[in-house]
Each structure stands twice: as structure tokens, then as C-alpha cells.
N, C-alpha and C. Protein backbone atom coordinates (compact mmCIF):
# COMPACT_ATOMS: atom_id res chain seq x y z
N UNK A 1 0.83 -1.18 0.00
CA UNK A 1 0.00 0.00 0.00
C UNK A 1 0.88 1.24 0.00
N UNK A 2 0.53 2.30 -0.92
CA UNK A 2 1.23 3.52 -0.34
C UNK A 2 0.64 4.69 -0.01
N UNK A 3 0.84 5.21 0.78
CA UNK A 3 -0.03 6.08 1.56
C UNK A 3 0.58 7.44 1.50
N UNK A 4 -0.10 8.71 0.65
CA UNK A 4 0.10 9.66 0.94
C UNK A 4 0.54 10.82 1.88
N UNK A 5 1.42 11.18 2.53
CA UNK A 5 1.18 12.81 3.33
C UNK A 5 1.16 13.61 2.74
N UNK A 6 0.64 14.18 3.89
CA UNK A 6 0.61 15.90 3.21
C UNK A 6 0.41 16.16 4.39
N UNK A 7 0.42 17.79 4.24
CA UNK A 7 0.05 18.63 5.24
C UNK A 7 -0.64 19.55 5.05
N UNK A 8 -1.72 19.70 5.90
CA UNK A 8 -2.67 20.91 5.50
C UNK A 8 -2.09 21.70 6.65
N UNK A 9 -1.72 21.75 7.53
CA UNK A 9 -1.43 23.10 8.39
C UNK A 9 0.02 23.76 8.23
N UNK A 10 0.40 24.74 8.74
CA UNK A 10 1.24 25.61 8.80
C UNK A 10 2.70 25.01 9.35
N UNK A 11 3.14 23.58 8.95
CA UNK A 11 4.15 23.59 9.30
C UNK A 11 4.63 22.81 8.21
N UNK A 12 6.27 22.12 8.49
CA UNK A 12 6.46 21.72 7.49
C UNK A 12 6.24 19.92 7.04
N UNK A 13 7.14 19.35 5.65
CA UNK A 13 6.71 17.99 5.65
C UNK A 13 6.97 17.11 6.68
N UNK A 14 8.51 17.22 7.15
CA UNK A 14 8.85 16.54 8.12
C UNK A 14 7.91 16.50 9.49
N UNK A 15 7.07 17.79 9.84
CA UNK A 15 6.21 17.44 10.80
C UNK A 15 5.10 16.55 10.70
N UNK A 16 4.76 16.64 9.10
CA UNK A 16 3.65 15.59 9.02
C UNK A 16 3.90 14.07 8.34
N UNK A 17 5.38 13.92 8.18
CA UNK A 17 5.34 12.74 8.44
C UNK A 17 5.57 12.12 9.55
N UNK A 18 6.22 12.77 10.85
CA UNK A 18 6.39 12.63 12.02
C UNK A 18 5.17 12.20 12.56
N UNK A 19 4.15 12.50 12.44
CA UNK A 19 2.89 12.38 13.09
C UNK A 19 2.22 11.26 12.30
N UNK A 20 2.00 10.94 11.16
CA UNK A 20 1.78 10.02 10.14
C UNK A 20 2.60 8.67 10.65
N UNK A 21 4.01 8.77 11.15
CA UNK A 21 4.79 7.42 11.56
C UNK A 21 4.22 7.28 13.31
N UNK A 22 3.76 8.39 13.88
CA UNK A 22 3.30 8.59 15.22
C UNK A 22 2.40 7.92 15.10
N UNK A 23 1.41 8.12 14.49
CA UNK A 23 0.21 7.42 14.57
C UNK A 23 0.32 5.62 13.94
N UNK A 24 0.67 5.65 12.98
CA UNK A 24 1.20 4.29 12.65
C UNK A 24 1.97 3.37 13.78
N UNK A 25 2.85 3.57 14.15
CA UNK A 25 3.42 2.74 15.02
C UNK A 25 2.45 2.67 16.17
N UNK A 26 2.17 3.82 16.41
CA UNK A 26 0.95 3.63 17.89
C UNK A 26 -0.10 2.37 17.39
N UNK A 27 -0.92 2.60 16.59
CA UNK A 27 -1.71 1.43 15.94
C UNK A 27 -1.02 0.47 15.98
N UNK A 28 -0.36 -0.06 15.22
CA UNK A 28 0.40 -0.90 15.11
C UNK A 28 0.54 -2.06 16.48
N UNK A 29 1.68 -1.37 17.13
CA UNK A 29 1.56 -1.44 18.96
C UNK A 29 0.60 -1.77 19.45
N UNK A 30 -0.16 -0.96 19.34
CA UNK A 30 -1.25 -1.54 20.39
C UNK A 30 -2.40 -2.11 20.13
N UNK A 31 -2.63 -2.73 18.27
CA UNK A 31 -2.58 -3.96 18.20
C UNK A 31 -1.64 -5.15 18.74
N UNK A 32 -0.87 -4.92 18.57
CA UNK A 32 0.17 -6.75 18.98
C UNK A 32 0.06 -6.64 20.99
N UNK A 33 -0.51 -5.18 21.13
CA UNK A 33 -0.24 -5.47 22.77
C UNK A 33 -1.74 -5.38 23.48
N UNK A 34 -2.75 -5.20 23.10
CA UNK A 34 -4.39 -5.24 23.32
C UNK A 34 -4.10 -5.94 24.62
N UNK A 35 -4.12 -7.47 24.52
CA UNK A 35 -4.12 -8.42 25.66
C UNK A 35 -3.25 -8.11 27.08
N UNK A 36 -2.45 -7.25 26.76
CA UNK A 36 -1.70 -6.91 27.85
C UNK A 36 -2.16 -6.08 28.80
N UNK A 37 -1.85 -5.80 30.10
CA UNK A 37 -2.32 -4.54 31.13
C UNK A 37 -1.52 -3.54 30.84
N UNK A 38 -2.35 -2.21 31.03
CA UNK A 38 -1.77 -1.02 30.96
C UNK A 38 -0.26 -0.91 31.60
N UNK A 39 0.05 -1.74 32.68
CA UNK A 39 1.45 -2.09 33.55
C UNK A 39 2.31 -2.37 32.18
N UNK A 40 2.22 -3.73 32.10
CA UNK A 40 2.71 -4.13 30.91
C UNK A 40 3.56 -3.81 29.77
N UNK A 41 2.16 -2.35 28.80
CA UNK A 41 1.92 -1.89 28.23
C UNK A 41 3.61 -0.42 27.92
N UNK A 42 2.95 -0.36 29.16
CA UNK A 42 4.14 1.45 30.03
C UNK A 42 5.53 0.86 29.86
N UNK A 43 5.49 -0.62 30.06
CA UNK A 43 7.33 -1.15 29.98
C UNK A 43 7.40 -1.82 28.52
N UNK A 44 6.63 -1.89 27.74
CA UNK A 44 7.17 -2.60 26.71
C UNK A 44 7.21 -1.44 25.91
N UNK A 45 6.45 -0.32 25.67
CA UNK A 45 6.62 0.52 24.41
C UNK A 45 7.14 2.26 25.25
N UNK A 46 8.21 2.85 24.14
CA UNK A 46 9.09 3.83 24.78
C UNK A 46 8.44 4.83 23.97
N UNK A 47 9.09 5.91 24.23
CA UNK A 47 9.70 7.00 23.20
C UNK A 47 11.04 7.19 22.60
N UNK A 48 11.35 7.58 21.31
CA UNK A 48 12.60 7.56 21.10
C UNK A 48 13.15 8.93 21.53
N UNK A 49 14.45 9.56 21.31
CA UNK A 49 14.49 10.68 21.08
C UNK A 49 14.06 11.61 20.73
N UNK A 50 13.42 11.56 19.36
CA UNK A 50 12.73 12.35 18.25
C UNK A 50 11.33 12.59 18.48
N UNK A 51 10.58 11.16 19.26
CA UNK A 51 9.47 11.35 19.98
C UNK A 51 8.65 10.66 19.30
N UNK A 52 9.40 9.46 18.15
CA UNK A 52 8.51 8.23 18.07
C UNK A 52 7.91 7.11 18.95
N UNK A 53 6.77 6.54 18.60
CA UNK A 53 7.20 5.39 19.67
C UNK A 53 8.27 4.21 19.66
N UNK A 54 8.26 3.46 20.32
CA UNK A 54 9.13 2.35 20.06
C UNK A 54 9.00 1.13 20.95
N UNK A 55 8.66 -0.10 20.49
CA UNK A 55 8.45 -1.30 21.24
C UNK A 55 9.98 -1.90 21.47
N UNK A 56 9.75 -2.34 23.19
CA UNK A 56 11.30 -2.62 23.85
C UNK A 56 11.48 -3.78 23.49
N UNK A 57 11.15 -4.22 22.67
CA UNK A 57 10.85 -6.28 22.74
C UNK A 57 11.24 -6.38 21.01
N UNK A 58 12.04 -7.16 20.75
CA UNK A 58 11.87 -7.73 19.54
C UNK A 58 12.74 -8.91 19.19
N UNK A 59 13.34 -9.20 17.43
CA UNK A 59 13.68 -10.15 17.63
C UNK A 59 14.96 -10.22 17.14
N UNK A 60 16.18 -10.45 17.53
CA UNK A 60 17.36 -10.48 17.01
C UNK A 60 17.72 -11.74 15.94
N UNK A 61 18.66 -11.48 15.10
CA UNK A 61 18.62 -12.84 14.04
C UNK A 61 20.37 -13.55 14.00
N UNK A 62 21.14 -12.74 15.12
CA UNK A 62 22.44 -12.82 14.95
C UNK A 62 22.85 -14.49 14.96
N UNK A 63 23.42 -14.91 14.60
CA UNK A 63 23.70 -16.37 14.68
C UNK A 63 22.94 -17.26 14.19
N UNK A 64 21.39 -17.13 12.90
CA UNK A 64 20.48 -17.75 12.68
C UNK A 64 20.80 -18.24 11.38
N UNK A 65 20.87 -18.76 10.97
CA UNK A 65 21.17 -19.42 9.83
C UNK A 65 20.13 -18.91 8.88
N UNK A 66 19.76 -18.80 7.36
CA UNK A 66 18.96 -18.21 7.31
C UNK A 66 17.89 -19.02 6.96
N UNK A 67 17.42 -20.49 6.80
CA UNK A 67 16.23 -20.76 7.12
C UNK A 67 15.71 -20.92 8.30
N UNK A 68 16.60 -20.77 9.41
CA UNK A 68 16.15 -20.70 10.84
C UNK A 68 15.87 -19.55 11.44
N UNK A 69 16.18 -18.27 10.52
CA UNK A 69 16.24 -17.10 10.61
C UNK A 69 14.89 -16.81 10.12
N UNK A 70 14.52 -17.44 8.82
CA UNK A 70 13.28 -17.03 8.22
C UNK A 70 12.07 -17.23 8.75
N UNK A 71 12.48 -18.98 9.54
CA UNK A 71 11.38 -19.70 10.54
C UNK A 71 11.18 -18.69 11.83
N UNK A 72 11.80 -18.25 12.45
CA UNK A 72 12.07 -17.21 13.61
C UNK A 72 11.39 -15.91 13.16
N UNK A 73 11.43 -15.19 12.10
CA UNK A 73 10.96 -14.04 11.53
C UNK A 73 9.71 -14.22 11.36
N UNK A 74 9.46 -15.13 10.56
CA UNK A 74 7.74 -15.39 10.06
C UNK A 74 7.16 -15.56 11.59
N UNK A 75 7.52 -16.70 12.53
CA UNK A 75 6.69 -17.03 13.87
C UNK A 75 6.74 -15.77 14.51
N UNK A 76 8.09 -14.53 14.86
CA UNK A 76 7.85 -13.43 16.00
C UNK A 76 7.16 -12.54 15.04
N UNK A 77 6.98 -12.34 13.59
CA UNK A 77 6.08 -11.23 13.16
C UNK A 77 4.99 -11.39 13.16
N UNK A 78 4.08 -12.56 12.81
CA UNK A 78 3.27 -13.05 12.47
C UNK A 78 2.22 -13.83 13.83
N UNK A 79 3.00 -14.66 14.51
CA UNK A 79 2.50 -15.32 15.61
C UNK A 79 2.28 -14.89 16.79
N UNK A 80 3.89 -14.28 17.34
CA UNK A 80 3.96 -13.13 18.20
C UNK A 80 3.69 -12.48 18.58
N UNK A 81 3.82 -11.19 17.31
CA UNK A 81 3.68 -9.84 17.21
C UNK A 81 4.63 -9.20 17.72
N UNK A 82 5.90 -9.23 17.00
CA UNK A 82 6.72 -8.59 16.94
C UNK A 82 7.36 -7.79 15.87
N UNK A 83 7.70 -6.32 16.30
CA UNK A 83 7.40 -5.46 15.79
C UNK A 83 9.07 -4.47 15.69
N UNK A 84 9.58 -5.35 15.80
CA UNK A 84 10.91 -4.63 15.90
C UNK A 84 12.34 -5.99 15.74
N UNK A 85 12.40 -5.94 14.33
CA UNK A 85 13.61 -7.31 13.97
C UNK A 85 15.06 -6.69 13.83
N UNK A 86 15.64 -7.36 14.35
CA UNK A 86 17.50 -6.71 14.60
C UNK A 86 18.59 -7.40 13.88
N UNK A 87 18.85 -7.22 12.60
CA UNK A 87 19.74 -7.67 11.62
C UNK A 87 21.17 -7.41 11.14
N UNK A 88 21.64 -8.31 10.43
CA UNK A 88 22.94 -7.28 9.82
C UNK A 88 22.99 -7.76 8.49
N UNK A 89 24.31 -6.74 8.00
CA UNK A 89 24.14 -7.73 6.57
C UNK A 89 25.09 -8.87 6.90
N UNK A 90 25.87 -8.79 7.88
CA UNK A 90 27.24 -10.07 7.72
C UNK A 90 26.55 -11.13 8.44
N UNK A 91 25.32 -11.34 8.79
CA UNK A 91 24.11 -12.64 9.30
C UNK A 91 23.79 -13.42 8.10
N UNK A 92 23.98 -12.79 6.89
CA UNK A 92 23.63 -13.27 6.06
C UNK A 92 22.34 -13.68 5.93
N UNK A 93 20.82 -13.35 6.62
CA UNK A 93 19.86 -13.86 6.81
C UNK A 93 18.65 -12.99 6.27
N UNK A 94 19.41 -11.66 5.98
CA UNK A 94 18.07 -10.35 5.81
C UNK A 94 17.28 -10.34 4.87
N UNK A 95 17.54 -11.67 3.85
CA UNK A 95 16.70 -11.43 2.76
C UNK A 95 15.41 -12.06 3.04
N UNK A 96 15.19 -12.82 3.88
CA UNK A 96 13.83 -14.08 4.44
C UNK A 96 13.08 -12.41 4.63
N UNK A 97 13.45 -11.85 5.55
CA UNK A 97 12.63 -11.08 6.02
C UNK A 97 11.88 -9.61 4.88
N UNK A 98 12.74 -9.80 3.51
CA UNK A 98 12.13 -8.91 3.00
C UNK A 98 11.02 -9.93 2.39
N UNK A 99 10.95 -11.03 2.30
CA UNK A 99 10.06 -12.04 1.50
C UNK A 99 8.80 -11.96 2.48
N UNK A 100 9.29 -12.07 3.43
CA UNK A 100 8.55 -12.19 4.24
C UNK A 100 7.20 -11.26 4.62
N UNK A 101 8.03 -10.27 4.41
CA UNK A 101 6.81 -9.04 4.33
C UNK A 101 6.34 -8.49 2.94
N UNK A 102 6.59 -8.84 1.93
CA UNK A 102 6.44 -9.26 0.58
C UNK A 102 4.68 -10.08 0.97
N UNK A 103 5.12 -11.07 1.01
CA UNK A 103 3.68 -12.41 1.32
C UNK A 103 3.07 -12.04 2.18
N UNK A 104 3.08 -11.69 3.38
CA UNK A 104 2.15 -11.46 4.58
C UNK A 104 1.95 -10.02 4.74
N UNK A 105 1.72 -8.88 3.58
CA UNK A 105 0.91 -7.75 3.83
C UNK A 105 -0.08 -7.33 4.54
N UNK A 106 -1.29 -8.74 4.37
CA UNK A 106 -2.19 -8.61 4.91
C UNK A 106 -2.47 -8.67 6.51
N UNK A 107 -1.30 -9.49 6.84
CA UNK A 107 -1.00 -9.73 8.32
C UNK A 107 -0.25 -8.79 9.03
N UNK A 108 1.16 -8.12 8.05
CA UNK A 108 2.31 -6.91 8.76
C UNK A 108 2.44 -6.40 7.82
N UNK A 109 2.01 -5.04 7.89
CA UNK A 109 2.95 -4.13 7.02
C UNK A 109 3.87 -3.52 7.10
N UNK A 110 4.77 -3.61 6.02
CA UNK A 110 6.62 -2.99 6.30
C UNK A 110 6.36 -1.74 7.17
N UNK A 111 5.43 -0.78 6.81
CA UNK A 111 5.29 0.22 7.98
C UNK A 111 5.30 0.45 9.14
N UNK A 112 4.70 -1.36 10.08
CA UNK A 112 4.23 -1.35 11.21
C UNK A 112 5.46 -2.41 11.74
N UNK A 113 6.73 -2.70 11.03
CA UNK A 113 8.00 -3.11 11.68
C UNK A 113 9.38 -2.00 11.60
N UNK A 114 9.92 -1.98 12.96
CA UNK A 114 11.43 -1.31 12.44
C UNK A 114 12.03 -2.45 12.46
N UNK A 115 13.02 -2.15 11.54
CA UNK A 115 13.98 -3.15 10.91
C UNK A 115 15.20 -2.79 11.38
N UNK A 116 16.39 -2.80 12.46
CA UNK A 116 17.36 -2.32 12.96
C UNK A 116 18.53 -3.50 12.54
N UNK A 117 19.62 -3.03 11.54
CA UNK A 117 20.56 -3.20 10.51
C UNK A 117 21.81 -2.71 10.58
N UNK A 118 23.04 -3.94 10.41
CA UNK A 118 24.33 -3.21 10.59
C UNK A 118 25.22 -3.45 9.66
N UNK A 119 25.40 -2.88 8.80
CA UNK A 119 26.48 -2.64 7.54
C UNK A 119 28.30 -2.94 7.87
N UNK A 120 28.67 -3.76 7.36
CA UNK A 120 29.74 -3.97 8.37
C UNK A 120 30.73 -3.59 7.16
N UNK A 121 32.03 -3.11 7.42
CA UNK A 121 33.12 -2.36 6.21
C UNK A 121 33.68 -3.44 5.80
């Protein structure tokens, strides 16, 4: 899907995509966390710096081979609800996960995961 911003008020783009990823991740969130108590709730999802949200929980892939990586990705995005996957390129594993959200649109959208990635020299 691709989804337009814009801004109708008096500031600029960057504010309204700020608020556009604000609101997205909030949704997002609190779908995969409904079942939880407000307790819960207060320790699993932050603020960043910038004043996004951010879920404290996710899933790292370091050492996964990559069909064990892919099996791990599909079950914490999909089964889980996890919303925050931690990769590199020297894991060799990152490509499952673009497939991954490729096929299961209907279930996660690339919008409603951060993808945290390390480029190695």
C-alpha cells in the first residue's frame, strides 16, 4: 500500500510525516499489545528521542542461519507480534525477512516493523 502525506497546516513535511509514523506505530503497537495490562503496556513501548514510539521487545537474528532465521521471523512477526527485527548484513539472513513481508501484507505491514541493521566495512 502507499499512503500519501501531506500537510494541510502551517508547518512543514517533516512534521507531518512525524505524526503520520506517530500514529502508525501507535496502531500498530497496540494492536500486537491489546491483551496486555496497561502495567505491561508502560514497559514494553518507549519513546525515542525524536518522539517516536518504540516497542522494547523484539527479535534479534544474529547467529540464525537463514532458514532458521526465516522460521524465527515469520513465527515473531506473524505469531507473536513482533514489531521490531534486529539484523545485519554479515548474518547473512536479511533477505527471508524482505520475503517475508512481501507475502504477509495482509497480516504486517513494512510500515508497522522497524527493521534495525548493521552494515559492516
Amino acid at each position: 500500500a502507499v499512503h500519501i502525506v501531506s500537510s494541510d497546516r502551517a508547518d512543514n513535511i517533516y512534521s507531518a510525516f512525524r505524526r503520520y509514523w506517530t500514529q502508525r506505530k501507535l496502531q500498530s503497537f497496540e494492536s500486537v499489545t491489546s491483551n496486555l495490562s496497561a502495567q505491561q503496556r508502560k514497559k514494553l513501548l518507549t519513546q525515542t528521542n525524536n518522539g517516536l514510539p518504540f516497542m522494547m521487545l523484539g527479535l534479534g537474528t544474529g547467529g540464525l542461519r537463514p532458514k532458521k532465521a526465516e522460521k524465527a521471523q515469520r513465527i515473531g512477526l506473524i505469531d507473536v507480534g513482533y514489531r521490531l527485527i534486529d539484523g545485519a548484513e554479515a548474518y547473512e539472513n536479511e533477505a527471508s525477512l524482505g520475503e517475508i513481508l512481501a507475502q504477509e501484507q495482509a497480516v504486517v505491514e513494512r510500515d508497522d516493523v522497524y527493521v534495525i541493521s548493521k552494515v559492516w566495512p
